[in-house]
PDB file of N, CA and C in Angstrom:
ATOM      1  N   UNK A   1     -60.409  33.410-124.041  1.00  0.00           N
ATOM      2  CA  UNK A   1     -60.960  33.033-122.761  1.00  0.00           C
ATOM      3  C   UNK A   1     -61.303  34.302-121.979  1.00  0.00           C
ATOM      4  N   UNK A   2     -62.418  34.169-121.544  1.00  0.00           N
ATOM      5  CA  UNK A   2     -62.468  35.436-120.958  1.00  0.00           C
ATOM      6  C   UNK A   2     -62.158  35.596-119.076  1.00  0.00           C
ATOM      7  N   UNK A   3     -61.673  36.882-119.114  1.00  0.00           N
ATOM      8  CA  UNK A   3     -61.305  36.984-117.243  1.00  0.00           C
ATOM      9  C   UNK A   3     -62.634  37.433-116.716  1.00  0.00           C
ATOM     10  N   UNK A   4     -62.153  36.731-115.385  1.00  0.00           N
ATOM     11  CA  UNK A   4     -63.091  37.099-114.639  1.00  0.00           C
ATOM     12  C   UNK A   4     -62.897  38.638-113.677  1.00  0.00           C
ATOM     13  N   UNK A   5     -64.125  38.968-113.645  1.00  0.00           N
ATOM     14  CA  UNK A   5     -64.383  39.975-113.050  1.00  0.00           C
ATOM     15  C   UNK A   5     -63.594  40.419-111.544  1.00  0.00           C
ATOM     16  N   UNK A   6     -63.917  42.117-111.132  1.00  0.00           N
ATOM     17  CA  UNK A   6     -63.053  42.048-109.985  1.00  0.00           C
ATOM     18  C   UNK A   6     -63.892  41.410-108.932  1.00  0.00           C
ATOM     19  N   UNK A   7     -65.302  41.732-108.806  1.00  0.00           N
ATOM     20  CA  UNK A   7     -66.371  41.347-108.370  1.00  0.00           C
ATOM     21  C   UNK A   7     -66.473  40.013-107.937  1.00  0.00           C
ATOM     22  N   UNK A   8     -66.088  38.765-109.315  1.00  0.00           N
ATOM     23  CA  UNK A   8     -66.475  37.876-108.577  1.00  0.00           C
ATOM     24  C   UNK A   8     -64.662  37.380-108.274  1.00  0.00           C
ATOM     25  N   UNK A   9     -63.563  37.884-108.393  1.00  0.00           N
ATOM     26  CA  UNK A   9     -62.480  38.037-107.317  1.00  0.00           C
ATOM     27  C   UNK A   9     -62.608  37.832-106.257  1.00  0.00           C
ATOM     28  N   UNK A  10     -63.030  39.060-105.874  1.00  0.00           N
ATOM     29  CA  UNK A  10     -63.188  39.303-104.314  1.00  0.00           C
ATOM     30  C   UNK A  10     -64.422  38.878-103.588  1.00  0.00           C
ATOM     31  N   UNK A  11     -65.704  37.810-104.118  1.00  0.00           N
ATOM     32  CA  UNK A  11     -66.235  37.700-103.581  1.00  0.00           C
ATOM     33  C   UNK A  11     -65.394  36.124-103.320  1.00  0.00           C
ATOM     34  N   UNK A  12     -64.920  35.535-104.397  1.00  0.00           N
ATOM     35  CA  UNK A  12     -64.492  34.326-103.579  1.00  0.00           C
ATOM     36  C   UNK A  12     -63.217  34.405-103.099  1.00  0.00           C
ATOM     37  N   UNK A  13     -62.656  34.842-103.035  1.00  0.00           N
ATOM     38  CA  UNK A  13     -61.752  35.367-101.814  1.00  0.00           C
ATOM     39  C   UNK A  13     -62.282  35.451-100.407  1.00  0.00           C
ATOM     40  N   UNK A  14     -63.176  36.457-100.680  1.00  0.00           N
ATOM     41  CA  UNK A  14     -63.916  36.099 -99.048  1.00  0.00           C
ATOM     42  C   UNK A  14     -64.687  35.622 -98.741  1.00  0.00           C
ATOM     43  N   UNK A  15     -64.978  34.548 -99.943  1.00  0.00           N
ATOM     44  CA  UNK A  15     -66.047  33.235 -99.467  1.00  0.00           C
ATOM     45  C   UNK A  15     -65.084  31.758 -98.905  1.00  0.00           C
ATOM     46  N   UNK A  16     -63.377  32.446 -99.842  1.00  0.00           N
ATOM     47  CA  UNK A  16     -62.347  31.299 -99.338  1.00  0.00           C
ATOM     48  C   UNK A  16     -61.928  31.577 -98.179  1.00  0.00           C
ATOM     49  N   UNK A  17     -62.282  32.286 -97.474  1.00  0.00           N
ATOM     50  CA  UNK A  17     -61.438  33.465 -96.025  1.00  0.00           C
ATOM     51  C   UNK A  17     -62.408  32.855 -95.263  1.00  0.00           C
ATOM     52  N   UNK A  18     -63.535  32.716 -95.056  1.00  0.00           N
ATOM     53  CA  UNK A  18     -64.532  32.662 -94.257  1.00  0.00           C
ATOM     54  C   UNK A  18     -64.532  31.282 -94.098  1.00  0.00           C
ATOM     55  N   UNK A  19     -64.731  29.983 -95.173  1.00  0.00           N
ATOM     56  CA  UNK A  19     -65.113  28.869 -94.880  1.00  0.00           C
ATOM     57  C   UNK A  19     -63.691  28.456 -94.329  1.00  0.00           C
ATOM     58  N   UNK A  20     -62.422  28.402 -95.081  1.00  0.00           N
ATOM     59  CA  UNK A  20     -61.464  27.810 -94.831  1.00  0.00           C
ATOM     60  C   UNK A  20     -60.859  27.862 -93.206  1.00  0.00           C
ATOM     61  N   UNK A  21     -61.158  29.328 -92.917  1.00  0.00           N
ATOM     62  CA  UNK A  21     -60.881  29.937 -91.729  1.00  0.00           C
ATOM     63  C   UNK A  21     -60.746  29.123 -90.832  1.00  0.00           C
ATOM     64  N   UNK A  22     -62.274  28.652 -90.510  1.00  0.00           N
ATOM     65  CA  UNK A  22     -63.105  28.147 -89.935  1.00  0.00           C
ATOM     66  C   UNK A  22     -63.163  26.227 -89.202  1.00  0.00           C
ATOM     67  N   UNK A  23     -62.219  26.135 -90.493  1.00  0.00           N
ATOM     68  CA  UNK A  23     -62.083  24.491 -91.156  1.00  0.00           C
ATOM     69  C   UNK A  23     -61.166  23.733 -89.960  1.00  0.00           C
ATOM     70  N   UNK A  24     -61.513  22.761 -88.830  1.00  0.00           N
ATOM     71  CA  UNK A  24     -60.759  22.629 -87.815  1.00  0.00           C
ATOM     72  C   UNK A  24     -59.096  21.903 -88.522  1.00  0.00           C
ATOM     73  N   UNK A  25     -58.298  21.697 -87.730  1.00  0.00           N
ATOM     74  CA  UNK A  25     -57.022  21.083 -88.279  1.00  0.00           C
ATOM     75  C   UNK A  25     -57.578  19.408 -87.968  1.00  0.00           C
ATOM     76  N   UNK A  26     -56.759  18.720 -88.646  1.00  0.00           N
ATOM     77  CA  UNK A  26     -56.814  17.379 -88.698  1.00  0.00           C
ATOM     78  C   UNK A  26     -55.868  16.683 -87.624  1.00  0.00           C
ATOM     79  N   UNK A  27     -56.385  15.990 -86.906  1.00  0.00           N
ATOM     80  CA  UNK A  27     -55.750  15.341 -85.646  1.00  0.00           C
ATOM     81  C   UNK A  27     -55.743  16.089 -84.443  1.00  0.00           C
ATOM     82  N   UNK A  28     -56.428  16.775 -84.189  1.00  0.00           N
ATOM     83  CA  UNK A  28     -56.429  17.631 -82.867  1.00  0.00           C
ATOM     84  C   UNK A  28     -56.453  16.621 -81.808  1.00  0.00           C
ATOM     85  N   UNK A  29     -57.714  15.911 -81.545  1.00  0.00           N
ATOM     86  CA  UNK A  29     -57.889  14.819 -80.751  1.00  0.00           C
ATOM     87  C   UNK A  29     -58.638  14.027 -81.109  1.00  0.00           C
ATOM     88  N   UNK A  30     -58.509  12.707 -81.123  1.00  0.00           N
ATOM     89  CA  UNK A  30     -59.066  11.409 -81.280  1.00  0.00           C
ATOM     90  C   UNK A  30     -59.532  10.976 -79.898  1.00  0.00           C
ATOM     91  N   UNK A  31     -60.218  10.285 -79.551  1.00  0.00           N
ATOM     92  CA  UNK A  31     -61.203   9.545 -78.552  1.00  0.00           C
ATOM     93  C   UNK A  31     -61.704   8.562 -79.532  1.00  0.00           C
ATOM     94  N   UNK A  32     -61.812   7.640 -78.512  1.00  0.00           N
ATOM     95  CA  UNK A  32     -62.477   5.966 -78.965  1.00  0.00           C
ATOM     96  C   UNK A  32     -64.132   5.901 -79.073  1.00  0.00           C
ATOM     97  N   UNK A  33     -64.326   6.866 -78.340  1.00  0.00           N
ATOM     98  CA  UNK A  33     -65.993   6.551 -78.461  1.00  0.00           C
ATOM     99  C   UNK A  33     -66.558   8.156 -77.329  1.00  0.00           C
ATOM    100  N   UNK A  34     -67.765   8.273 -77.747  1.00  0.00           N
ATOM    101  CA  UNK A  34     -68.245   9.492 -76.963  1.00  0.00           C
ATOM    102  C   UNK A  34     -68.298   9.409 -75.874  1.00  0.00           C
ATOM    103  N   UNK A  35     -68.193   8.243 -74.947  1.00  0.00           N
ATOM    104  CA  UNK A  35     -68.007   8.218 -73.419  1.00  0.00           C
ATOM    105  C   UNK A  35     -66.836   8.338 -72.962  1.00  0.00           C
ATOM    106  N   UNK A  36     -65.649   8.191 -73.774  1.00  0.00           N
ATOM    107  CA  UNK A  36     -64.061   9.076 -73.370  1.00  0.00           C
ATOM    108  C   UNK A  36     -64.445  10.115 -72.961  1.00  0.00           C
ATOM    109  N   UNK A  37     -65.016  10.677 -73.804  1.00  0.00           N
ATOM    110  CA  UNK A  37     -65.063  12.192 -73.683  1.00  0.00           C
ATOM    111  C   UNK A  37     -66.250  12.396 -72.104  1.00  0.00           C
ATOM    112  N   UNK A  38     -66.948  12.414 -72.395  1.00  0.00           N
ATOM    113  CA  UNK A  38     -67.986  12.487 -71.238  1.00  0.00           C
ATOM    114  C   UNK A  38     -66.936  12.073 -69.738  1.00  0.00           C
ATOM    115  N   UNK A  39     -66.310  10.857 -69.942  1.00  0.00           N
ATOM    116  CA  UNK A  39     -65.357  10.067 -68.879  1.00  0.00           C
ATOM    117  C   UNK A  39     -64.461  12.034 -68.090  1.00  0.00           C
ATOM    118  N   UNK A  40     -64.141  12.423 -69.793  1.00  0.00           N
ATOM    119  CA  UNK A  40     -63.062  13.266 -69.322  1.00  0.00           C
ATOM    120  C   UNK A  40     -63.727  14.632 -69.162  1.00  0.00           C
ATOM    121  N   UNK A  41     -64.520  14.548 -69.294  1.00  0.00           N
ATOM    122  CA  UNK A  41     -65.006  15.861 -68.508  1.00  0.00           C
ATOM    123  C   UNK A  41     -65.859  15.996 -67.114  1.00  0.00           C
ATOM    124  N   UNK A  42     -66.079  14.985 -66.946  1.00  0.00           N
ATOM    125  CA  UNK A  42     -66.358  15.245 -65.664  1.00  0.00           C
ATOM    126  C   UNK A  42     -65.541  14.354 -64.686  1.00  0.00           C
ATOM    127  N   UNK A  43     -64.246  14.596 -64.907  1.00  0.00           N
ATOM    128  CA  UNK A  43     -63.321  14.651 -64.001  1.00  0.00           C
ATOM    129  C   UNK A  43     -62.685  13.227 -63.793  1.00  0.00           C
ATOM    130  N   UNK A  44     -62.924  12.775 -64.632  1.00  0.00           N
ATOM    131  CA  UNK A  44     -62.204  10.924 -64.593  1.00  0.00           C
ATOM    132  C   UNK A  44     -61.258  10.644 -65.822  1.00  0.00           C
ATOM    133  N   UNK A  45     -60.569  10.187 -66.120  1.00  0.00           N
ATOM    134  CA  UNK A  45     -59.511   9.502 -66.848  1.00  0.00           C
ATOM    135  C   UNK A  45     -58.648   8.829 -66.506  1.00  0.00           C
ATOM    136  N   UNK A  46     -57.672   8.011 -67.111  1.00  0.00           N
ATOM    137  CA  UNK A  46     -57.454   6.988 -67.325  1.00  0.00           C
ATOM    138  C   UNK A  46     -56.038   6.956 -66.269  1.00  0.00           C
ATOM    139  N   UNK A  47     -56.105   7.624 -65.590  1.00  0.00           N
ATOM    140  CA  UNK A  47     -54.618   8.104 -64.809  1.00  0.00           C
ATOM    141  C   UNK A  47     -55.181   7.140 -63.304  1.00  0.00           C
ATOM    142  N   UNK A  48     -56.272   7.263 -63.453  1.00  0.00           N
ATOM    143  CA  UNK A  48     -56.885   6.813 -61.932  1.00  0.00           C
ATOM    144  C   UNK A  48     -57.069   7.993 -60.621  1.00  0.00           C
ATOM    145  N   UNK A  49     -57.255   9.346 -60.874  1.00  0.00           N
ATOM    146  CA  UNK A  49     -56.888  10.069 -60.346  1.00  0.00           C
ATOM    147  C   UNK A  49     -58.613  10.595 -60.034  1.00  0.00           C
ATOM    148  N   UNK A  50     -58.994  10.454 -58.326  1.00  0.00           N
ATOM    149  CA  UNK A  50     -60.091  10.478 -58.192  1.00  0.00           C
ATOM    150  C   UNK A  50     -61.499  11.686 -58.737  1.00  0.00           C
ATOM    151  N   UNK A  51     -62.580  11.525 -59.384  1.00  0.00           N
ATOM    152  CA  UNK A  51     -63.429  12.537 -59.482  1.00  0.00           C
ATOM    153  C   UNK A  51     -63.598  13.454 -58.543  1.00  0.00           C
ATOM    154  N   UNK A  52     -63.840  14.590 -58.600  1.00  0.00           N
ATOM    155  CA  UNK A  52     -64.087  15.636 -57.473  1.00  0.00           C
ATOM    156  C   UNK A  52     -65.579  15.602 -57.272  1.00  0.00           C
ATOM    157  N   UNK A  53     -65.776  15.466 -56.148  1.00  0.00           N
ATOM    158  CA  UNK A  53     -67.264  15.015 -55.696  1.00  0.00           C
ATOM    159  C   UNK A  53     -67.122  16.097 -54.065  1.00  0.00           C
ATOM    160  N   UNK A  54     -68.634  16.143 -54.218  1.00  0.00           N
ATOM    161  CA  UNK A  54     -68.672  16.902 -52.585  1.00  0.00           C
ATOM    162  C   UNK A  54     -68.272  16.853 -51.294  1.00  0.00           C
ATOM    163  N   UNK A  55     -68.287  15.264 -51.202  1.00  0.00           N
ATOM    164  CA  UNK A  55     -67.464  14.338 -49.637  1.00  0.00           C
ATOM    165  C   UNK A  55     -65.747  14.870 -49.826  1.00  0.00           C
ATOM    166  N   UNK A  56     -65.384  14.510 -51.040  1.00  0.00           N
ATOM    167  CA  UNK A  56     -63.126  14.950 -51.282  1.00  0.00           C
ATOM    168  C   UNK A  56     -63.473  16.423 -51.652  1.00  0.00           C
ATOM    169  N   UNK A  57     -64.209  17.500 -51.777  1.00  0.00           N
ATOM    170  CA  UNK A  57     -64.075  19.172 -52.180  1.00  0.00           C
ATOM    171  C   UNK A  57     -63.231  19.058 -51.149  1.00  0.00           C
ATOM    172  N   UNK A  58     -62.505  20.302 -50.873  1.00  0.00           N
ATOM    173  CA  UNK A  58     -62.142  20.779 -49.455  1.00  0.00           C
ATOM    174  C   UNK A  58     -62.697  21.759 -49.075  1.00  0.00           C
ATOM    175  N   UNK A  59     -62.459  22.119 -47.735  1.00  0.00           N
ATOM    176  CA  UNK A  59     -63.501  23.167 -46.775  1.00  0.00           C
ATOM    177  C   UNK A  59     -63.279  24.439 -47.511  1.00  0.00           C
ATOM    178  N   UNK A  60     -61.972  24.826 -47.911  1.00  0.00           N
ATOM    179  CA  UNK A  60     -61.740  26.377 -48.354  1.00  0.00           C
ATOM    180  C   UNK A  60     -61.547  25.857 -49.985  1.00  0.00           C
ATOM    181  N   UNK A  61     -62.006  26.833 -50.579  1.00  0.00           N
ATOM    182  CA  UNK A  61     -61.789  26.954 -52.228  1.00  0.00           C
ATOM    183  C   UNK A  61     -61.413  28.357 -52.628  1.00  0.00           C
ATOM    184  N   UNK A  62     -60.959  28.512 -53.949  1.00  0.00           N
ATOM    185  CA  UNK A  62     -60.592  29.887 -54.332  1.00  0.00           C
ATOM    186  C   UNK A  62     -61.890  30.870 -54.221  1.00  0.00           C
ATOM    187  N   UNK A  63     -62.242  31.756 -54.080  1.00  0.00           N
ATOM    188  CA  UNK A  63     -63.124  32.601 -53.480  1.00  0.00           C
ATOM    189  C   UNK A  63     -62.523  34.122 -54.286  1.00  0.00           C
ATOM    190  N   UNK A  64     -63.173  34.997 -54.976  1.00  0.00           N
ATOM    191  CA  UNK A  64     -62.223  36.058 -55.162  1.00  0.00           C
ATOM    192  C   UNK A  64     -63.090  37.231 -54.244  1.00  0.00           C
ATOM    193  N   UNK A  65     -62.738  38.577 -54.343  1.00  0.00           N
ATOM    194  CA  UNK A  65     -63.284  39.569 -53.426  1.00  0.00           C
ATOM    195  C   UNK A  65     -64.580  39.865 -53.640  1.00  0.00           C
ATOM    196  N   UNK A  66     -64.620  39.677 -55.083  1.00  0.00           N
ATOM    197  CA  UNK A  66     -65.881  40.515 -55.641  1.00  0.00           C
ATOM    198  C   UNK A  66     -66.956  39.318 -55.253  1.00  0.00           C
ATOM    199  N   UNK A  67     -66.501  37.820 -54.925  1.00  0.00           N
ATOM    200  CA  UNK A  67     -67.858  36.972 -54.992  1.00  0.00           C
ATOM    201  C   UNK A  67     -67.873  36.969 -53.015  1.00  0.00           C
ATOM    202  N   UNK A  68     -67.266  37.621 -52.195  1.00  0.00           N
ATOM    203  CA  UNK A  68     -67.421  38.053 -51.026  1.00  0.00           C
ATOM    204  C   UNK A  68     -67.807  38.911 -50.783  1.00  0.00           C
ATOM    205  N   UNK A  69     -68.659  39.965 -51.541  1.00  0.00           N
ATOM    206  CA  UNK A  69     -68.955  41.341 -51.065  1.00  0.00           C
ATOM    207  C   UNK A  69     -70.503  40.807 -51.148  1.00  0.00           C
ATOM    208  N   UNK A  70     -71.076  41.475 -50.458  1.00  0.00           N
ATOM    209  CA  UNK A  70     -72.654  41.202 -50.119  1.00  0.00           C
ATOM    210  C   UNK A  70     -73.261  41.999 -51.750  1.00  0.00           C
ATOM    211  N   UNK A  71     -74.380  41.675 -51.701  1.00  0.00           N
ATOM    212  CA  UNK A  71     -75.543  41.888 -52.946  1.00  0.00           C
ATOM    213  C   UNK A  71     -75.534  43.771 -53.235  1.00  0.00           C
ATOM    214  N   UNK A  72     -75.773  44.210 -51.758  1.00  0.00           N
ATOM    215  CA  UNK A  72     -75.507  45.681 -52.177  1.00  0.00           C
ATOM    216  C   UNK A  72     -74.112  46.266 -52.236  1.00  0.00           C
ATOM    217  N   UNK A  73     -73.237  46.077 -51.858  1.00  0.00           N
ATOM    218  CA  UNK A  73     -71.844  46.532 -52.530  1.00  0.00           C
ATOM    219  C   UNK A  73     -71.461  45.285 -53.972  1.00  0.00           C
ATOM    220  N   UNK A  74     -72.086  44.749 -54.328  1.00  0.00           N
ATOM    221  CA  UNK A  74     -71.957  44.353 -55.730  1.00  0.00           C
ATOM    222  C   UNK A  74     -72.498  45.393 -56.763  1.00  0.00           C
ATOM    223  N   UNK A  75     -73.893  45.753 -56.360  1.00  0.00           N
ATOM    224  CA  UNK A  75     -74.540  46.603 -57.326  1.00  0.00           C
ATOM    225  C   UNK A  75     -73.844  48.358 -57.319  1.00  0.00           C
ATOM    226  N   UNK A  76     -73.015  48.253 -56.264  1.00  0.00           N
ATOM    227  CA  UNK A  76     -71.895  49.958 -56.950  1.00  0.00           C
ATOM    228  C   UNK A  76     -70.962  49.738 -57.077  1.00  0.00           C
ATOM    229  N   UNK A  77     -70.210  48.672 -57.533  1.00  0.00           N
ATOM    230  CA  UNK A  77     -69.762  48.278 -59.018  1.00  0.00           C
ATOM    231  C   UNK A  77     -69.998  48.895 -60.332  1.00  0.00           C
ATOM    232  N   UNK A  78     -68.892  49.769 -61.047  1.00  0.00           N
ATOM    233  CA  UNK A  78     -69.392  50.251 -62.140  1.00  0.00           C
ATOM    234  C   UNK A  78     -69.448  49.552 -62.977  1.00  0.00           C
ATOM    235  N   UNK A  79     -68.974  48.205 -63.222  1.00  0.00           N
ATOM    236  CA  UNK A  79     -68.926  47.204 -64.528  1.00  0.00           C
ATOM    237  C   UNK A  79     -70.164  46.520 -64.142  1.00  0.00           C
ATOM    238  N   UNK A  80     -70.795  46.516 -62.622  1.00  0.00           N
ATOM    239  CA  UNK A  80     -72.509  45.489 -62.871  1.00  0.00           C
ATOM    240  C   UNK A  80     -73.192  47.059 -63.336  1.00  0.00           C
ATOM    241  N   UNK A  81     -73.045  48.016 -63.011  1.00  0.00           N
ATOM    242  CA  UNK A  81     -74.170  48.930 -63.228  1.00  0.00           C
ATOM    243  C   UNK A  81     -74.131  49.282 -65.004  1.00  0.00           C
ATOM    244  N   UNK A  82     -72.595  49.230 -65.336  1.00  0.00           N
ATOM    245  CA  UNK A  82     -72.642  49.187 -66.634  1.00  0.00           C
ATOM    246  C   UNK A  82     -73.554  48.064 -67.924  1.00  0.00           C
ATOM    247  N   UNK A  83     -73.271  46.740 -66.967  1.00  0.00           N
ATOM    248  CA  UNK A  83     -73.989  45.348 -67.352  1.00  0.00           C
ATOM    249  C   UNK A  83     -75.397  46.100 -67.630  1.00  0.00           C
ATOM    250  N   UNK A  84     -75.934  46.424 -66.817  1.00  0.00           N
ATOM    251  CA  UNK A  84     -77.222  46.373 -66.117  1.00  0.00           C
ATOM    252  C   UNK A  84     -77.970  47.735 -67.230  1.00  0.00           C
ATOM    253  N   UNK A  85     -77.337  48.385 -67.614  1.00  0.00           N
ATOM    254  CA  UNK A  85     -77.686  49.764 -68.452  1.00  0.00           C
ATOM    255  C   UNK A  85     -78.040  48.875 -69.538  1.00  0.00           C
ATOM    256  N   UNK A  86     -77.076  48.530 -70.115  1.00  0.00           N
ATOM    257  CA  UNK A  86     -76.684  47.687 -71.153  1.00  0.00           C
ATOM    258  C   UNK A  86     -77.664  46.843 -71.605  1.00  0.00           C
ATOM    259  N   UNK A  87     -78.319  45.904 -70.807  1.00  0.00           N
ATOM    260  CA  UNK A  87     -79.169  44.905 -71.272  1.00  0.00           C
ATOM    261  C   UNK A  87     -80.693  45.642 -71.078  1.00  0.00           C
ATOM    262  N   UNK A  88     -80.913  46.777 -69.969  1.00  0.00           N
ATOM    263  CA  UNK A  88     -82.353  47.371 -70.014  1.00  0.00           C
ATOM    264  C   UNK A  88     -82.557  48.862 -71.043  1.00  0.00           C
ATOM    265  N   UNK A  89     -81.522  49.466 -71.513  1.00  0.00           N
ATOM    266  CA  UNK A  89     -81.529  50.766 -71.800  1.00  0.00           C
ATOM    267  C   UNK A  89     -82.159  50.485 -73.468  1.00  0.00           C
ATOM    268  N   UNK A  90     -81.711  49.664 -74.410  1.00  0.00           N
ATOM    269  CA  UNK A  90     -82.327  49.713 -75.718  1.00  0.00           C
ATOM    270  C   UNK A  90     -84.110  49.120 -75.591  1.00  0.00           C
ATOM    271  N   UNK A  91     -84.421  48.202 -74.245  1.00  0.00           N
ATOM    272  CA  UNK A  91     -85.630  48.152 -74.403  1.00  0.00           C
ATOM    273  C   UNK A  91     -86.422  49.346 -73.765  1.00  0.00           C
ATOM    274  N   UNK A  92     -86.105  49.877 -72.656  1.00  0.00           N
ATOM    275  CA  UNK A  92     -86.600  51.221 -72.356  1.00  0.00           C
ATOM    276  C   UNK A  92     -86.611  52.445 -73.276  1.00  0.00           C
ATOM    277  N   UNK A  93     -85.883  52.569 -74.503  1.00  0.00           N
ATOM    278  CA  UNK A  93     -85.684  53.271 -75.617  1.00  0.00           C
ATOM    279  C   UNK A  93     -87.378  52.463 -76.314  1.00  0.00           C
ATOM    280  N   UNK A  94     -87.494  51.186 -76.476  1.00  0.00           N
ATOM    281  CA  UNK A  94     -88.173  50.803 -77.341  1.00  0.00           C
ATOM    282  C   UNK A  94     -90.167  51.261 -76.377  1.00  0.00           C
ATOM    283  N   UNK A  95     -89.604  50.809 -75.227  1.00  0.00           N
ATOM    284  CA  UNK A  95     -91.009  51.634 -74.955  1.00  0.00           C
ATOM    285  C   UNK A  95     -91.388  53.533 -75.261  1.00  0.00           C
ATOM    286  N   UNK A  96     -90.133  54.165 -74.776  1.00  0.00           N
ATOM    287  CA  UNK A  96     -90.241  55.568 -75.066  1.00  0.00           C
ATOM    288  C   UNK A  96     -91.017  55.570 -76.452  1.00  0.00           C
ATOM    289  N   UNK A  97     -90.230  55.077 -76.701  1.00  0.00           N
ATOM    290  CA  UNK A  97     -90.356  55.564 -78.632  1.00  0.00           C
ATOM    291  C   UNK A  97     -92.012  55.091 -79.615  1.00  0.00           C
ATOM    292  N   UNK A  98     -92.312  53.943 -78.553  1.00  0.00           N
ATOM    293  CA  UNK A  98     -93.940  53.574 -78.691  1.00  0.00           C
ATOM    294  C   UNK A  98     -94.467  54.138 -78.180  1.00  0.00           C
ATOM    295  N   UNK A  99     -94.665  54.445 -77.239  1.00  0.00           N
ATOM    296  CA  UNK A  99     -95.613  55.691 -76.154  1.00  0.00           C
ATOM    297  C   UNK A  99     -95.566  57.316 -77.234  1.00  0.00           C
ATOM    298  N   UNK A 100     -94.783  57.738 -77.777  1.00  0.00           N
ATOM    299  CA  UNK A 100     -94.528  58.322 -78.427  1.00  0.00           C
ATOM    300  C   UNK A 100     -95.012  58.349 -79.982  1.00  0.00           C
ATOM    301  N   UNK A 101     -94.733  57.180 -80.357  1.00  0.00           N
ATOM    302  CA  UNK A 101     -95.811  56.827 -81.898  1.00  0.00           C
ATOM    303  C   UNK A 101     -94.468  56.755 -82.725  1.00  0.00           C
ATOM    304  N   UNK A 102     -93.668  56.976 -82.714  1.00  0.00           N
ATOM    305  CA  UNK A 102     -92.217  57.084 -83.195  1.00  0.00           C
ATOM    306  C   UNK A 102     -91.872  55.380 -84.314  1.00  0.00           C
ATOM    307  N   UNK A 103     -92.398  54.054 -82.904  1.00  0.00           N
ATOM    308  CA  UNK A 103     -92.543  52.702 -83.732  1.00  0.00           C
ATOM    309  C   UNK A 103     -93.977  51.877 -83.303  1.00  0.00           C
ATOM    310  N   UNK A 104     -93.888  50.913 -84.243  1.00  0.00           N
ATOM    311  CA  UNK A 104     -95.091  50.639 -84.038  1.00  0.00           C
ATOM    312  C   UNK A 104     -94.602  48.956 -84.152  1.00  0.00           C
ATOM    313  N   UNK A 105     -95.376  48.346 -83.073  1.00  0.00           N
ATOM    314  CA  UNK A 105     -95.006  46.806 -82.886  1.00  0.00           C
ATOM    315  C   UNK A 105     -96.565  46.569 -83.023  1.00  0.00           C
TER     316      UNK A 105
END
């Protein structure tokens, strides 16, 4: 009989790593029908315990500092200016580098 290779070893190894991983457990949660669910996410179930709607919100809610600071002390913030590099700096690379002849789209 012949063995198998190390090759195809380790590829199903980490073809068993990847799918199995992945594989949810059995019985997590049951619901009767897809409108349980819908019921329970937007704020109703079976307790009788009222939906949160705009008339029952209350006047004060959690609020943190950073969503109280006005628009320009948000932006010197080093984690928005970091954001902000982040999502424009590889396309500003991609114009340099065309203006340049470097790529070609």
């Amino acid at each position: 009989m012949a063995r198998p290779s190390l090759a195809a070893v380790v590829l199903f190894a980490a073809w068993a790593t990847t799918t199995l991983s992945f594989a949810p457990a059995r019985g997590l949660a049951t619901f009767r029908s897809t409108r349980d669910v819908k019921v329970m996410l937007l704020g109703g179930d079976d307790d009788g315990k009222p939906k949160l709607t705009r008339e029952n919100e209350p006047d004060e809610y959690f609020e943190s500092s950073f969503e109280q600071k006005s628009t320009e002390e948000k932006f010197k913030d080093p984690l928005v200016i970091i954001g902000l590099v982040s999502i424009f700096f590889p396309f500003l690379l991609l114009v340099i580098f065309n203006g340049m002849g470097l790529v070609g789209i």
